[in-house]
C-alpha atoms as a PDB file:
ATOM      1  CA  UNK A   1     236.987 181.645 177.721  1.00  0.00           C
ATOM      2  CA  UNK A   2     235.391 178.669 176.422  1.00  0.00           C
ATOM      3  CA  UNK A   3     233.546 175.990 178.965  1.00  0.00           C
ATOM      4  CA  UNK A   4     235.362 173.178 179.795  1.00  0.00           C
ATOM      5  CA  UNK A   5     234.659 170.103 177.580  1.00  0.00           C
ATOM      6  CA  UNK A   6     234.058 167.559 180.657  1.00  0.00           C
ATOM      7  CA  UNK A   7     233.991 164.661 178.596  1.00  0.00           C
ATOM      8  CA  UNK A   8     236.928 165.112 177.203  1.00  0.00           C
ATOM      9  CA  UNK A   9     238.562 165.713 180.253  1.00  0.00           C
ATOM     10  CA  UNK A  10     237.443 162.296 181.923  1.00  0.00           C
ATOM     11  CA  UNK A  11     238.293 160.688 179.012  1.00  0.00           C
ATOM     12  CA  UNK A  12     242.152 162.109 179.285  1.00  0.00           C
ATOM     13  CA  UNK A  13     242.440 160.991 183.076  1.00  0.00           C
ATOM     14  CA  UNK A  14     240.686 157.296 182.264  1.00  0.00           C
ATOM     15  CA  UNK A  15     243.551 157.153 179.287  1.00  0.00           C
ATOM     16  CA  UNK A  16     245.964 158.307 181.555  1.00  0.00           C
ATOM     17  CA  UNK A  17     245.217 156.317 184.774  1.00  0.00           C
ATOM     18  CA  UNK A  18     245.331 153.429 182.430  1.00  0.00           C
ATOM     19  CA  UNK A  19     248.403 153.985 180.885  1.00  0.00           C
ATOM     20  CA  UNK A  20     249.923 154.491 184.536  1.00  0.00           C
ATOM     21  CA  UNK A  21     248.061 150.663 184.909  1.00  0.00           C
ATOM     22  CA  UNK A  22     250.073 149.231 182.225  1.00  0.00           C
ATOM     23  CA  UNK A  23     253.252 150.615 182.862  1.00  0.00           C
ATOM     24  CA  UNK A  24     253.199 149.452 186.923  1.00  0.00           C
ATOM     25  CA  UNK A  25     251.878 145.759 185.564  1.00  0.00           C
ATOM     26  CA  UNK A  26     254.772 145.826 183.413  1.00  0.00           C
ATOM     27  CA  UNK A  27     257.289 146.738 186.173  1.00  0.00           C
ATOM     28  CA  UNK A  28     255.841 144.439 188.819  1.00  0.00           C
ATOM     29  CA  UNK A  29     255.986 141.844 186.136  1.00  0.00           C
ATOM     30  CA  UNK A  30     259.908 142.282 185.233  1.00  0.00           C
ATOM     31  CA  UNK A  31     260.165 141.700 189.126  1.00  0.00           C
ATOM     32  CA  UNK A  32     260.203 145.836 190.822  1.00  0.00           C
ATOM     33  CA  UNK A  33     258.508 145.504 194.383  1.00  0.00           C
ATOM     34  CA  UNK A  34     256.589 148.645 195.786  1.00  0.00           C
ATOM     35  CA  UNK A  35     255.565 148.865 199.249  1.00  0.00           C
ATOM     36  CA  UNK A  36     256.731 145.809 202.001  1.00  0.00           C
ATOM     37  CA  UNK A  37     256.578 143.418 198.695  1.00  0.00           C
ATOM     38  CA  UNK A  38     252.721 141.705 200.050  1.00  0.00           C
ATOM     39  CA  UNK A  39     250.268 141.500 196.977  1.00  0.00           C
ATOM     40  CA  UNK A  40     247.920 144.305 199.066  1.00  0.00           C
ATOM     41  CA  UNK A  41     250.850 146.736 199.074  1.00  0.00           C
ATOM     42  CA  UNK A  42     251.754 146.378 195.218  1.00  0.00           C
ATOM     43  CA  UNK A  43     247.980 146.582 194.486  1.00  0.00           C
ATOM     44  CA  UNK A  44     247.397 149.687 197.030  1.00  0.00           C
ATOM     45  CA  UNK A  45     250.688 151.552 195.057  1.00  0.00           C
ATOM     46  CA  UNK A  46     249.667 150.557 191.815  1.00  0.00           C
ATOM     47  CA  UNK A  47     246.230 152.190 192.290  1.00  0.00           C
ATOM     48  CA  UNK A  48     247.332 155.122 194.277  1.00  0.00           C
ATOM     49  CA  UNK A  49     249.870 156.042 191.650  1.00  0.00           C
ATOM     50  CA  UNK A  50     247.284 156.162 188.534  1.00  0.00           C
ATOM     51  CA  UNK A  51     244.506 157.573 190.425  1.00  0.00           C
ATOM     52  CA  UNK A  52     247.631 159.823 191.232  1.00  0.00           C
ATOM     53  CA  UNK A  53     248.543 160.525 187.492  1.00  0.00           C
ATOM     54  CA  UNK A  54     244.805 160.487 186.330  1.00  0.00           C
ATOM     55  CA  UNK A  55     243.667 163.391 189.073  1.00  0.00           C
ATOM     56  CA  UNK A  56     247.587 165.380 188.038  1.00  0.00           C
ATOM     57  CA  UNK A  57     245.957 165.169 183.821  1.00  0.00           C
ATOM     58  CA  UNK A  58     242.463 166.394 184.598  1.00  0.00           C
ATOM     59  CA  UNK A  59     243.714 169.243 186.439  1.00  0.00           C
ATOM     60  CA  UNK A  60     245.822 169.840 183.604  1.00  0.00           C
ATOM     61  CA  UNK A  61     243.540 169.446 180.718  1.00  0.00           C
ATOM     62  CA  UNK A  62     240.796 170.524 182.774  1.00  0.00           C
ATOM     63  CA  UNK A  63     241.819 174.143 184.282  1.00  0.00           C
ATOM     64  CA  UNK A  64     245.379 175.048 183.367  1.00  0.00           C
ATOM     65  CA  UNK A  65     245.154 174.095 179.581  1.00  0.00           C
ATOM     66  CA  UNK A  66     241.782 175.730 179.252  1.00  0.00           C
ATOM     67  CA  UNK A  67     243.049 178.931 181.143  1.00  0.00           C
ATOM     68  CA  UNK A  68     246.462 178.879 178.743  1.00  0.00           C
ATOM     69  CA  UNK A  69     244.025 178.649 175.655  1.00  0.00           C
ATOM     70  CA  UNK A  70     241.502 181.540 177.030  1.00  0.00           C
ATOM     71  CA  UNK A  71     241.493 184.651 174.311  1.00  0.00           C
END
């Protein structure tokens, strides 16, 4: 099995936990309220759920993937 390229898997999660960004901005602008509806609670979801999806992709690209790839 090769080593894990590192880089490449904190650059996945930073794409990811942005894309998760841009996707809640674009809810909470079409008017979707998380939490009790105060600005903290939106802003304590919104991060929670990309640091959420960012952690879920470097697990993914950094142990399963590589161990699905190993010869």
């Amino acid at each position: 099995m090769k080593g894990i390229d590192r880089k490449d898997v904190l650059i996945r999660s930073i794409k990811t936990f942005l894309e998760v960004v841009l996707t809640y901005v674009a809810t909470a602008m079409a008017g979707v309220t998380y939490g009790d509806g105060t600005l903290s609670a939106e802003i304590t979801v919104g991060a929670l759920l990309s640091a959420g999806a960012a952690g879920i992709a470097a697990v993914l690209n950094g142990v399963i993937l590589p161990l699905l790839r190993a010869e």
